[in-house]
N, C-alpha and C. Protein backbone atom coordinates (compact mmCIF):
# COMPACT_ATOMS: atom_id res chain seq x y z
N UNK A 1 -4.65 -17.93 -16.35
CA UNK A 1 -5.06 -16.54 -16.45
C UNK A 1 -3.85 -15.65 -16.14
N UNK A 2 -3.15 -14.67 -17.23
CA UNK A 2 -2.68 -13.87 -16.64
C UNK A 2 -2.57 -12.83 -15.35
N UNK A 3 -1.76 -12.75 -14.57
CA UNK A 3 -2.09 -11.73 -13.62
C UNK A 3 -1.24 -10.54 -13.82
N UNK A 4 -1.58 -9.39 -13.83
CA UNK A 4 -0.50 -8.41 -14.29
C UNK A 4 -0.73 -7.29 -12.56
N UNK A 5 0.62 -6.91 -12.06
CA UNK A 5 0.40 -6.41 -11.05
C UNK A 5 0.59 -4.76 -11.20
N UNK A 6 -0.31 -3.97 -11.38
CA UNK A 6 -0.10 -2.21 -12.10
C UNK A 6 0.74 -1.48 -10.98
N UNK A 7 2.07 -2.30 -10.60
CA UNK A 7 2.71 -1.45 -9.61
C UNK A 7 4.22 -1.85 -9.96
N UNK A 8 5.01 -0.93 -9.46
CA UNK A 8 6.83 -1.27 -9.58
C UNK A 8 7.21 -1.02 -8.48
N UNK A 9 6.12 -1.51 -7.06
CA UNK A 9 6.56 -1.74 -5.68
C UNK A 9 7.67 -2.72 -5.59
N UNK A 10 8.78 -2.79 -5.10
CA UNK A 10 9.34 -3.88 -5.03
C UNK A 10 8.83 -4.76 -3.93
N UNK A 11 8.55 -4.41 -2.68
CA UNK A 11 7.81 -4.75 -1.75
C UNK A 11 6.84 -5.65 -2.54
N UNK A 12 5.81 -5.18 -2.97
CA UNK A 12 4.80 -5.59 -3.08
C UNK A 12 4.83 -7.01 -4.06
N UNK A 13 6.19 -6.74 -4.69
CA UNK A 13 6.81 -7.69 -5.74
C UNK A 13 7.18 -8.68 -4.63
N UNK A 14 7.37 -8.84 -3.82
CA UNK A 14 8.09 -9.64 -3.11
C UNK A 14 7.10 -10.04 -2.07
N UNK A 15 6.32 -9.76 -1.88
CA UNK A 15 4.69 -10.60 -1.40
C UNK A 15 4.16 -11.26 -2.07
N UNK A 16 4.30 -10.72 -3.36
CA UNK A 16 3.41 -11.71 -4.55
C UNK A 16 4.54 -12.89 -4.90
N UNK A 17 5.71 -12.81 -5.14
CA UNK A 17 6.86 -13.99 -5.10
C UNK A 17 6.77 -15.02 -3.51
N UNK A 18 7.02 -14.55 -2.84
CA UNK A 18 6.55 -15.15 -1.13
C UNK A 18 5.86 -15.94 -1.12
N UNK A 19 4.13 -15.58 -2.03
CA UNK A 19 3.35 -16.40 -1.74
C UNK A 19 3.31 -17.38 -2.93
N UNK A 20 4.41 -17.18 -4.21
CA UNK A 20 4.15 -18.15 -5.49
C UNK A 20 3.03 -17.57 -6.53
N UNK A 21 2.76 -16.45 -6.42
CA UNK A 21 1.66 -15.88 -7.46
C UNK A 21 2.68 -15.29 -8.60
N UNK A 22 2.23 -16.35 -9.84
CA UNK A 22 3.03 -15.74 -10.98
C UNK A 22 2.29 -14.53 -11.92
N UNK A 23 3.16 -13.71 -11.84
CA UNK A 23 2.69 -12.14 -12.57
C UNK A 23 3.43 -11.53 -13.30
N UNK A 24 2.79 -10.63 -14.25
CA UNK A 24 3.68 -9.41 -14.91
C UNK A 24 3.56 -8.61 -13.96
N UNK A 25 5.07 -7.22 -14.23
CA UNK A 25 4.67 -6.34 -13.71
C UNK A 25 4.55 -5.28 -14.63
N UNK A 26 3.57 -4.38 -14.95
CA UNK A 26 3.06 -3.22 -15.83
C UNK A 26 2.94 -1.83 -14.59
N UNK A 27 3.78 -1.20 -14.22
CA UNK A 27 3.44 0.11 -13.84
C UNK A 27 2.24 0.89 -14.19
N UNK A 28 1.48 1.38 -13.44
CA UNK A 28 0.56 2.53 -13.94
C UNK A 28 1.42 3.83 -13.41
N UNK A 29 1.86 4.86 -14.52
CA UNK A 29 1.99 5.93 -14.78
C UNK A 29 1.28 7.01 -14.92
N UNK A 30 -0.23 6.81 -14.79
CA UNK A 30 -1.50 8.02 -14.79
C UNK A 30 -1.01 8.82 -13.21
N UNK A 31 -1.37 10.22 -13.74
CA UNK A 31 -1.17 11.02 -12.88
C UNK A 31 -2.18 10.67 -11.56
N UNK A 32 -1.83 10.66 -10.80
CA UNK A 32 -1.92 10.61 -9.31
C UNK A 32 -3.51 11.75 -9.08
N UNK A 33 -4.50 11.28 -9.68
CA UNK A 33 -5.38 12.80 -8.99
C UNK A 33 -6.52 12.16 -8.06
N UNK A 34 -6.49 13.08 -7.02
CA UNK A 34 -7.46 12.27 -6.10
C UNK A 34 -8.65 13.29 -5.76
N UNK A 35 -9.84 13.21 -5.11
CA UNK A 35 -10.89 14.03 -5.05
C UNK A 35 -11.39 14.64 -3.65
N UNK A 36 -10.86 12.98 -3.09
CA UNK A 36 -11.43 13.02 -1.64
C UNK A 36 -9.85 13.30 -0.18
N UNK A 37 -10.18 13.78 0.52
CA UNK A 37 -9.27 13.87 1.70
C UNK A 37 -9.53 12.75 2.80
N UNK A 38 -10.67 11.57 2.59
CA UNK A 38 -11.10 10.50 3.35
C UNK A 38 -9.86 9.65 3.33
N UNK A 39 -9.16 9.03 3.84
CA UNK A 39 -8.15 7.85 3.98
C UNK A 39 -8.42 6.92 2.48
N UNK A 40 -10.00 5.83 3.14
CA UNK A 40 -10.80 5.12 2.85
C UNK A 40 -10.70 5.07 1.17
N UNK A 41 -11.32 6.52 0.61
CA UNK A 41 -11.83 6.66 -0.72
C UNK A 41 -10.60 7.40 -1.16
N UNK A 42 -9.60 7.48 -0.39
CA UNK A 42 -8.21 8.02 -1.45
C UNK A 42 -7.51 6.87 -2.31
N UNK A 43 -7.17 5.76 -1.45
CA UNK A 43 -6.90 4.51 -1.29
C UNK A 43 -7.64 4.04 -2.51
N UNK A 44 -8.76 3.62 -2.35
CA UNK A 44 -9.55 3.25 -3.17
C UNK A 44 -9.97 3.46 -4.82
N UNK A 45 -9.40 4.91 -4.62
CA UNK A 45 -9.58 5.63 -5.87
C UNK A 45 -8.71 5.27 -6.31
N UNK A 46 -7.48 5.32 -5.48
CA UNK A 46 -6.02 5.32 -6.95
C UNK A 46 -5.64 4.19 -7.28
N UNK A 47 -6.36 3.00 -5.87
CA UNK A 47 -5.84 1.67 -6.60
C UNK A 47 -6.56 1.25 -7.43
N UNK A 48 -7.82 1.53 -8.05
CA UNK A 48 -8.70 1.66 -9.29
C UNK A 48 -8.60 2.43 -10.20
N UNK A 49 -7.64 3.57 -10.32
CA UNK A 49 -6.99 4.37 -11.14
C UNK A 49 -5.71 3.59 -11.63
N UNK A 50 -5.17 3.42 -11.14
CA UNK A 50 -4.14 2.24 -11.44
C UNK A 50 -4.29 1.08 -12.59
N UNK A 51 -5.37 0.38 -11.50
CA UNK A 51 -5.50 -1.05 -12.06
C UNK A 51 -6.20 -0.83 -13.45
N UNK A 52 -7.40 0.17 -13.25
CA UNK A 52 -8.13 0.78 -14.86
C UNK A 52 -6.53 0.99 -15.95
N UNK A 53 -5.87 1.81 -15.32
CA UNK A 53 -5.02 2.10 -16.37
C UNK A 53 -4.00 1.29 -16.99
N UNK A 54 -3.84 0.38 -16.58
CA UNK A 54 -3.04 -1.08 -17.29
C UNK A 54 -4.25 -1.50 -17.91
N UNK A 55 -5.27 -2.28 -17.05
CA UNK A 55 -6.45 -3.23 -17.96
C UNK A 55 -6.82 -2.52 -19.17
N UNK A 56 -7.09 -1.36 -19.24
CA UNK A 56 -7.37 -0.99 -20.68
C UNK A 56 -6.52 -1.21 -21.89
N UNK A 57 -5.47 -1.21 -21.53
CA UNK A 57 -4.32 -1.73 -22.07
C UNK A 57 -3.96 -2.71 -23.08
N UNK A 58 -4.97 -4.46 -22.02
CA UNK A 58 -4.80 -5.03 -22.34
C UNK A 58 -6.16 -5.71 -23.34
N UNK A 59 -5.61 -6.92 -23.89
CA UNK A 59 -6.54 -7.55 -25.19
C UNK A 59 -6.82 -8.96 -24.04
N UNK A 60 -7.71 -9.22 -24.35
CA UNK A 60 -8.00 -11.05 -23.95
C UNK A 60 -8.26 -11.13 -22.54
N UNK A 61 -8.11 -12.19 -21.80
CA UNK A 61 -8.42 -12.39 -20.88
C UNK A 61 -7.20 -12.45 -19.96
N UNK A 62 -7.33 -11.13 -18.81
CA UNK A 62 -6.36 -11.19 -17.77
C UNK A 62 -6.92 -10.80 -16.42
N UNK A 63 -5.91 -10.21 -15.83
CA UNK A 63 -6.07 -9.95 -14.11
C UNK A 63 -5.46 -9.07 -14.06
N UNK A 64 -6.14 -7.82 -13.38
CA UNK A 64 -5.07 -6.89 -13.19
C UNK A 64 -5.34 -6.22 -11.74
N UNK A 65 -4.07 -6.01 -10.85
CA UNK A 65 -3.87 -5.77 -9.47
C UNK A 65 -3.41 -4.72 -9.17
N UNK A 66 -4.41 -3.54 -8.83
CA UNK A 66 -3.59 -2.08 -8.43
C UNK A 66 -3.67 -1.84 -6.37
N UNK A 67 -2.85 -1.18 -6.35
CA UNK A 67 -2.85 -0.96 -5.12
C UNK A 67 -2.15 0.49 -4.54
N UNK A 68 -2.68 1.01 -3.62
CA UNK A 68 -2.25 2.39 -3.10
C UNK A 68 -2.32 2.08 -1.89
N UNK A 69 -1.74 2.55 -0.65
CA UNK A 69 -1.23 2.55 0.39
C UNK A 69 -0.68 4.08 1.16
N UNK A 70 -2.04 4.52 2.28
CA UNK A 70 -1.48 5.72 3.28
C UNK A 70 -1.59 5.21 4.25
N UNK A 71 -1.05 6.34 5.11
CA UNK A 71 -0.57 6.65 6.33
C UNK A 71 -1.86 7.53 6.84
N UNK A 72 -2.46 7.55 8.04
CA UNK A 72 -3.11 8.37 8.44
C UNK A 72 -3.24 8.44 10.25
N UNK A 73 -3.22 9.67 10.32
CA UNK A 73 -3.15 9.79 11.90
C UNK A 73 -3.91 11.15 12.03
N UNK A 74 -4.93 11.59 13.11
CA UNK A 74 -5.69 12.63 13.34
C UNK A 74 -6.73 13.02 12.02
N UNK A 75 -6.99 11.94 11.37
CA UNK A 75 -7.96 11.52 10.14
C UNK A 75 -6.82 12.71 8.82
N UNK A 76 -5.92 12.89 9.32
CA UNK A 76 -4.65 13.20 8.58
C UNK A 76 -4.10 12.49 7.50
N UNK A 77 -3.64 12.18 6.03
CA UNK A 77 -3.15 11.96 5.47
C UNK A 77 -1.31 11.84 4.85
N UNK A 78 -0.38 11.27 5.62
CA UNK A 78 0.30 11.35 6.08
C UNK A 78 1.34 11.00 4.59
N UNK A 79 1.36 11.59 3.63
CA UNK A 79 2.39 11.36 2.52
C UNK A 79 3.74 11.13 2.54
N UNK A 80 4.79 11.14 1.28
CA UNK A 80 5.65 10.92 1.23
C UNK A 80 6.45 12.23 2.32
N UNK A 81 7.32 12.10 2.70
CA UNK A 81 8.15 13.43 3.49
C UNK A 81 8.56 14.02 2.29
N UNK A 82 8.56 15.65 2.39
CA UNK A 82 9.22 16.97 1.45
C UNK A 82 10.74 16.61 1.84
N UNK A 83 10.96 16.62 2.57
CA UNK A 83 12.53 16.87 3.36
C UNK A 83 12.72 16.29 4.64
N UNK A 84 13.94 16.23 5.08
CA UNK A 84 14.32 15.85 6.36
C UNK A 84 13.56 16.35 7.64
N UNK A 85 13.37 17.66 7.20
CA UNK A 85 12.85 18.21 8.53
C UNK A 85 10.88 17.65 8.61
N UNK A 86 10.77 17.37 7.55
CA UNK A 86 8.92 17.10 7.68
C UNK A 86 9.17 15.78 7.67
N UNK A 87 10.17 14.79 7.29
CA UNK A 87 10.49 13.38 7.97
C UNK A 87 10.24 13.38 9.46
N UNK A 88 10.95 14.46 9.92
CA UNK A 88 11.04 14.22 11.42
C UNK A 88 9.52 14.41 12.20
N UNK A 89 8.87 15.96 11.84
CA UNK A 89 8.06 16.06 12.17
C UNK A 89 6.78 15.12 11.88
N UNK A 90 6.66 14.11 11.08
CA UNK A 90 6.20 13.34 10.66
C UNK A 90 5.79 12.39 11.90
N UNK A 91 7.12 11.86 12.08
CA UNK A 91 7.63 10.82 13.31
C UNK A 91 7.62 11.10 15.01
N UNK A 92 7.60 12.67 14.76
CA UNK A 92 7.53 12.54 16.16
C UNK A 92 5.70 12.67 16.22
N UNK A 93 4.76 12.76 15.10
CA UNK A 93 3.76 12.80 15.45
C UNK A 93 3.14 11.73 15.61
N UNK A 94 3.65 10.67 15.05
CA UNK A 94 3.33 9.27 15.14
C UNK A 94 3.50 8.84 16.42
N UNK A 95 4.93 9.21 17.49
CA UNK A 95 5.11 8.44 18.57
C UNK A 95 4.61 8.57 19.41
N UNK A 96 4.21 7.70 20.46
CA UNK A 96 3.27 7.12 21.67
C UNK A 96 1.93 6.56 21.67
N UNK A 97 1.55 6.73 20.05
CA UNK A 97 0.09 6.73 19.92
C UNK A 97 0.07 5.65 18.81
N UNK A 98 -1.26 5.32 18.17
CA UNK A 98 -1.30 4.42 17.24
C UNK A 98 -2.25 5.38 16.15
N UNK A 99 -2.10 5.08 14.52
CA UNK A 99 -2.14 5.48 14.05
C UNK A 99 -2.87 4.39 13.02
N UNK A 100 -3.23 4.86 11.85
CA UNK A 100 -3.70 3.69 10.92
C UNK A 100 -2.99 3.85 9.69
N UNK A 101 -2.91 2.65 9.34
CA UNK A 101 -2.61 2.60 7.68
C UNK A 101 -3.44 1.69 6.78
N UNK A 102 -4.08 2.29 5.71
CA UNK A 102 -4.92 1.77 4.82
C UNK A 102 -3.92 1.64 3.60
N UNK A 103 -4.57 0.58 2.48
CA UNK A 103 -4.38 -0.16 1.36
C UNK A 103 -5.24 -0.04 0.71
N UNK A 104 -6.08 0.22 -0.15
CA UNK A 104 -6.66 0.13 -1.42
C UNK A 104 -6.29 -0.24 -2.01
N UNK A 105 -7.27 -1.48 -2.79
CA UNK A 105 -6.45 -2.24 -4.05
C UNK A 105 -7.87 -3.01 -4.88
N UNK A 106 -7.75 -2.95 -6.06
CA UNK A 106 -8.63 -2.69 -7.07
C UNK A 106 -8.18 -3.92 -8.06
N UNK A 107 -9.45 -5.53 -8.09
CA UNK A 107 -8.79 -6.11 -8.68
C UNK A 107 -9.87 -6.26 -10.06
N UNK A 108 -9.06 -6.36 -11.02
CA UNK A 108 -9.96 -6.18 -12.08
C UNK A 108 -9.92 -7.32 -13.58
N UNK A 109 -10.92 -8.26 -13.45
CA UNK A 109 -10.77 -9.37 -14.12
C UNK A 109 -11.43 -9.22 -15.53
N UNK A 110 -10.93 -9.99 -16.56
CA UNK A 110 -11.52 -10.11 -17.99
C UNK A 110 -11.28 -11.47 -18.25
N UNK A 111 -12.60 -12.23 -18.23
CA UNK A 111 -13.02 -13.69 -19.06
C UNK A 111 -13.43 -14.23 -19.15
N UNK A 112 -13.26 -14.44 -20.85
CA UNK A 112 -14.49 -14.76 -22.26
C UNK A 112 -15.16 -13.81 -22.19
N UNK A 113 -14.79 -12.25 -22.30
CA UNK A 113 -15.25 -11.11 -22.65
C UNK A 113 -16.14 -10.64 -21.49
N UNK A 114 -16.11 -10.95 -20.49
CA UNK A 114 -17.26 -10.50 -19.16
C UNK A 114 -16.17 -9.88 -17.96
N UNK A 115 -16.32 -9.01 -17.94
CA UNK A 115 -15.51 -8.44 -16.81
C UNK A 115 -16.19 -8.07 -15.25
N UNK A 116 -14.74 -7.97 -14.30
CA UNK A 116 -15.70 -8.21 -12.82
C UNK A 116 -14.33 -7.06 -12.48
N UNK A 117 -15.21 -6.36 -11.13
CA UNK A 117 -14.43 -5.53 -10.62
C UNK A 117 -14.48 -5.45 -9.02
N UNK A 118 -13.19 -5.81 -7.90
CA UNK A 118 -13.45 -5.43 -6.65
C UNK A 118 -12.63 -4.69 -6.34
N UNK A 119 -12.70 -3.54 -5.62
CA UNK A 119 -12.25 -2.64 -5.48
C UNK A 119 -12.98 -2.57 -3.44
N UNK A 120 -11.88 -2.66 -2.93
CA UNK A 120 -11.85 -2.96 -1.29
C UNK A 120 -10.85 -2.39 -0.39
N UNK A 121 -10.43 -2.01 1.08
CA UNK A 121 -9.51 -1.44 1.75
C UNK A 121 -9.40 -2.13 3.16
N UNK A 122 -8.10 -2.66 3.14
CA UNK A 122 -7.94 -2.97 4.69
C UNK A 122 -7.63 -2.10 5.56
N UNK A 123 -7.66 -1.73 6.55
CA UNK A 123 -7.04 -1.11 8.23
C UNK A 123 -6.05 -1.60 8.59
N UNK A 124 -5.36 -0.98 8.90
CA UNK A 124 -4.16 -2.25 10.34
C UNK A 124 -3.68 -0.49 11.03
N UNK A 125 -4.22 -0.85 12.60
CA UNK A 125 -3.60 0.15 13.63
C UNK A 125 -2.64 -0.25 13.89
N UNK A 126 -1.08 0.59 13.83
CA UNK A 126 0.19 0.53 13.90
C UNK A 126 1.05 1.35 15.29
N UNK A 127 0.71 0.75 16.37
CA UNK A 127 1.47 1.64 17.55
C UNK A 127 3.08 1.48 17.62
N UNK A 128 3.32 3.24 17.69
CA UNK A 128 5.34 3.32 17.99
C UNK A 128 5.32 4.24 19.33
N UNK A 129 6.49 3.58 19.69
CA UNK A 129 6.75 3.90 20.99
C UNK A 129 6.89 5.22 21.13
N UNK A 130 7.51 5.77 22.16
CA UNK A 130 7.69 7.00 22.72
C UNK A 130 9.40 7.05 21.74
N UNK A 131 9.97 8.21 21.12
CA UNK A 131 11.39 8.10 20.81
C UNK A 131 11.83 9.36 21.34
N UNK A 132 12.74 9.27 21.25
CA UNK A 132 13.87 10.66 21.70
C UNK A 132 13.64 11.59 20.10
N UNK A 133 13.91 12.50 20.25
CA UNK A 133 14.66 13.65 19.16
C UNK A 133 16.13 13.10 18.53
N UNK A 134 16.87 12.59 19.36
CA UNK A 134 17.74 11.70 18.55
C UNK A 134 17.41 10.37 18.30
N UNK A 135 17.03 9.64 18.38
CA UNK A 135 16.14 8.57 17.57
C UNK A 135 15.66 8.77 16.44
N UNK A 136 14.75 9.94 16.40
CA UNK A 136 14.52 10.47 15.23
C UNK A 136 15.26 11.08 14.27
N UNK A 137 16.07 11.49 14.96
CA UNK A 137 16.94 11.99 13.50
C UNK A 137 18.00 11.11 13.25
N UNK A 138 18.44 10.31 14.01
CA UNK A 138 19.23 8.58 13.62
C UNK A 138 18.61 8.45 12.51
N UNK A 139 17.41 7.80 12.88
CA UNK A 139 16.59 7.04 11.98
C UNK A 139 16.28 8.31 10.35
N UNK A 140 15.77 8.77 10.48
CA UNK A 140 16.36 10.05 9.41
C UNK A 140 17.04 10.28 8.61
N UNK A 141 17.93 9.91 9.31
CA UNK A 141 19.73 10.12 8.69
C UNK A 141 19.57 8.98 8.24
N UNK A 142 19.09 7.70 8.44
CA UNK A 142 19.31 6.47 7.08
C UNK A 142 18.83 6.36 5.64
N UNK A 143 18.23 7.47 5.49
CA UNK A 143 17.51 7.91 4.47
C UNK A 143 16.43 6.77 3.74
N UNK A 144 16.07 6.09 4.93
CA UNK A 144 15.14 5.16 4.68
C UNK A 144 13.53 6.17 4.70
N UNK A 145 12.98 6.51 5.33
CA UNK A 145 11.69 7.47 5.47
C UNK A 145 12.06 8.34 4.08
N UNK A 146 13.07 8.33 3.26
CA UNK A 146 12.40 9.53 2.51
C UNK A 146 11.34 9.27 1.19
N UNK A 147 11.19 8.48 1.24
CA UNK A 147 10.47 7.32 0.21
C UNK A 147 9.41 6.89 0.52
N UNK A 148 8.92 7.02 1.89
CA UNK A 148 7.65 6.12 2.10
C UNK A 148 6.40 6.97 3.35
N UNK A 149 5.51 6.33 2.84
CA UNK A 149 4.45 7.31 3.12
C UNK A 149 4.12 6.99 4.78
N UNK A 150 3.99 8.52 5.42
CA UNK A 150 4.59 8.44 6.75
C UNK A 150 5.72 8.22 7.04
N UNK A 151 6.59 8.28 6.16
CA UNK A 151 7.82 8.32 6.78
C UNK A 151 8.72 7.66 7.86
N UNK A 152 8.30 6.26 7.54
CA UNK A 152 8.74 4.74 8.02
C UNK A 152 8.58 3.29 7.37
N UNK A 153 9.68 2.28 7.28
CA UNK A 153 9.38 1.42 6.96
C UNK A 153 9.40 0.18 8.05
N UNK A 154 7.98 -0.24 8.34
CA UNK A 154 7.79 -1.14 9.24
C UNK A 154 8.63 -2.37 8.99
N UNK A 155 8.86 -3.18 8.15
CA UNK A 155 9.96 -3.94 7.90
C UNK A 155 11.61 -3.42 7.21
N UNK A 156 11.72 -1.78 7.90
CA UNK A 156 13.47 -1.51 8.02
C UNK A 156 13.56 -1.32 9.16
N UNK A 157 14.45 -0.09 9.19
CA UNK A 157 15.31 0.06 10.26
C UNK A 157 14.32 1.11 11.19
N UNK A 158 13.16 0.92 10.75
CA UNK A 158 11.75 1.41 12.27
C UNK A 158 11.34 0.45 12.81
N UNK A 159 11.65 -0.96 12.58
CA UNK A 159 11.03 -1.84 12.89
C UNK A 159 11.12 -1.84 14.71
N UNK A 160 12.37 -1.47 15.56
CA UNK A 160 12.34 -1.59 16.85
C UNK A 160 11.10 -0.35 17.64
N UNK A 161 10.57 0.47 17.06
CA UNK A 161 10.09 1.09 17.13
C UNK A 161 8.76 0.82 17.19
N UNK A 162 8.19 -0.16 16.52
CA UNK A 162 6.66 -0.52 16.57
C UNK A 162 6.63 -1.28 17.32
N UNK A 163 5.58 -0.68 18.34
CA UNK A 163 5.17 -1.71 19.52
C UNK A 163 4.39 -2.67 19.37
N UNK A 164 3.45 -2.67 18.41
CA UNK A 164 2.38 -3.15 17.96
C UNK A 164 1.33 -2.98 16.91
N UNK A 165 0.77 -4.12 16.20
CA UNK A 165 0.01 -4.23 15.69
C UNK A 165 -1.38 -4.62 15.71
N UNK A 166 -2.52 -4.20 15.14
CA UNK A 166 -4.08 -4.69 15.28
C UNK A 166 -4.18 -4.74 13.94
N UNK A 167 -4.08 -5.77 13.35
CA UNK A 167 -4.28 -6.32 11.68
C UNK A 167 -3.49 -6.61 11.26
N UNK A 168 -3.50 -6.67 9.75
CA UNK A 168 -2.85 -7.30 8.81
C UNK A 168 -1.28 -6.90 8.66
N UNK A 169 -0.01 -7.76 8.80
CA UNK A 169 1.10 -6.70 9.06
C UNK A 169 1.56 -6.71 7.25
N UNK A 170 1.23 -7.66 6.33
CA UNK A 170 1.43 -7.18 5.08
C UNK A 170 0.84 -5.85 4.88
N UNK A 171 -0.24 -5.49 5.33
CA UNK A 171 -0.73 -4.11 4.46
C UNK A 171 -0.04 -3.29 4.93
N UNK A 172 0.76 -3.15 5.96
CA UNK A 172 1.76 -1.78 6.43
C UNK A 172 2.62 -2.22 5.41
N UNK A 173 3.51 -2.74 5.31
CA UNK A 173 3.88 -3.09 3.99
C UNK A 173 3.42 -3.01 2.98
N UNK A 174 2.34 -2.91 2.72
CA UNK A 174 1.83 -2.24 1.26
C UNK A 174 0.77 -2.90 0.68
N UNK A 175 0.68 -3.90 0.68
CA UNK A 175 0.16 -5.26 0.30
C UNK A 175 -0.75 -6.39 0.80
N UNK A 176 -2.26 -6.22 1.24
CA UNK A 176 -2.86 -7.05 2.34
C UNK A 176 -3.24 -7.96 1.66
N UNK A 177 -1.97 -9.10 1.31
CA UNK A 177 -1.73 -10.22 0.88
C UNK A 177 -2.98 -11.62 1.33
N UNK A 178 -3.42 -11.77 2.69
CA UNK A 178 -4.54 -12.53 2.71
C UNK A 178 -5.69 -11.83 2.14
N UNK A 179 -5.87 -10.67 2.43
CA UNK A 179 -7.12 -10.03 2.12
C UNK A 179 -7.69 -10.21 0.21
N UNK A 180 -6.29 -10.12 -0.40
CA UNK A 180 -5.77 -10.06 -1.63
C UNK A 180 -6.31 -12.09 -1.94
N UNK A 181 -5.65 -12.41 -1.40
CA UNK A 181 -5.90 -13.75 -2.09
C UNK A 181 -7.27 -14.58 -1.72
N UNK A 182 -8.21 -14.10 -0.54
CA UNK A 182 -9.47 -14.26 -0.50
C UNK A 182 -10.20 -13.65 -1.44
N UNK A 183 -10.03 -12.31 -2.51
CA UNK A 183 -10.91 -11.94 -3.12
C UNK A 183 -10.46 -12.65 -4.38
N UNK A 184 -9.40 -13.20 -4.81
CA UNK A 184 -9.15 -13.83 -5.78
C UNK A 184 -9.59 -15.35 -5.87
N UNK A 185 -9.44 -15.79 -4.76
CA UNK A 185 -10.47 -16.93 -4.76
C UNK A 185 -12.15 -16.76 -4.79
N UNK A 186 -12.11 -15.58 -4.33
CA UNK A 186 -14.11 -15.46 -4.54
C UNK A 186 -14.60 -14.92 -5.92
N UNK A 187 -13.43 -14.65 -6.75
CA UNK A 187 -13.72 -14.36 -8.70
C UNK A 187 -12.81 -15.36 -9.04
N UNK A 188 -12.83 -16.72 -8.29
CA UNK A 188 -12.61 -17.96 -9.12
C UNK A 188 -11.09 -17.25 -10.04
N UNK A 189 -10.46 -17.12 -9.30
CA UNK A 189 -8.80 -16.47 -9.77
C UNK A 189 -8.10 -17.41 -9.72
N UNK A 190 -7.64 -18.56 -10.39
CA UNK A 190 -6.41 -19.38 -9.90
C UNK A 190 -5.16 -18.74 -10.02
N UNK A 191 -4.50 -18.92 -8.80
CA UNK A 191 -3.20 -18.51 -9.10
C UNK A 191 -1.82 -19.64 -8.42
């Protein structure tokens, strides 16, 4: 069965290589529109906006894997940073406390013409320490946060910074890789 993954995460490319799951990768390019301000059903929506928008795409029998990934703190939605200065402010709102990050991901199967759809979201609470004002703008200045939602990458150069985890540490990474390959085994997915 084909698996086609509707993302040009490299990350996420490199979870699915990690674990030996052979895939295309097809970007979804549909505009980004969301309805809800819930974490939960933002997540949810776009990684089914996604994954819809490749599978239609395709002819015959495949697999297709979308996924979206926020940041949320004070039931806040914590996006990409505008600039340096909302990087920072970003980060210092994150520190001392724990925060959540959700995944939505939307898997969507076709075969012998019968199609199946799960569409599901993991949690993982992500605690960072207390930092200085220069810490923060160190970390800043690597121009790693300007790219990623909340404005840290738990496997870069924030990593000394997280004290801890409660869940899955692929889905801070983008990708809740067990969660992912239990639902593919429960729609009989070989991969």
């Amino acid at each position: 069965m084909k698996i086609i993954l509707a993302s040009g995460s490299p990350r996420r490319r490199e979870i699915l290589d990690q674990v030996g799951i052979k895939y295309e990768v097809k970007p979804s390019n549909k505009e980004e529109i969301i309805t809800s301000t819930n974490p939960v059903q933002v997540v949810k929506e776009l990684s089914l906006m996604k994954a819809t928008d490749i599978f239609e795409g395709e002819d015959g029998d495949c697999v297709v894997i979308g996924a979206d990934t926020v940041v949320s703190s004070d039931d806040k939605i914590l996006g990409k940073p505008k600039n340096e200065e909302d990087a920072i402010r970003m980060i210092q709102n994150l520190c001392g406390r724990a925060h959540s990050v959700f995944t939505g991901v939307a898997i969507i199967k076709r075969e012998h013409g019968k199609e199946e759809i799960q569409n599901f979201y993991v949690e993982t609470k992500v605690n960072v320490v207390n930092m200085t004002l220069e810490e923060i703008k160190a970390y800043v200045d690597t121009k790693e946060p300007m790219d990623k939602a909340g404005a840290y990458a738990v496997q870069g150069k924030f990593a000394p910074y997280i004290e801890g985890l409660e869940g899955d540490y692929y889905n801070v990474v983008g990708f809740p890789i067990s969660a992912i390959c239990k639902v593919l085994g429960e729609m009989k997915i070989a991969y």
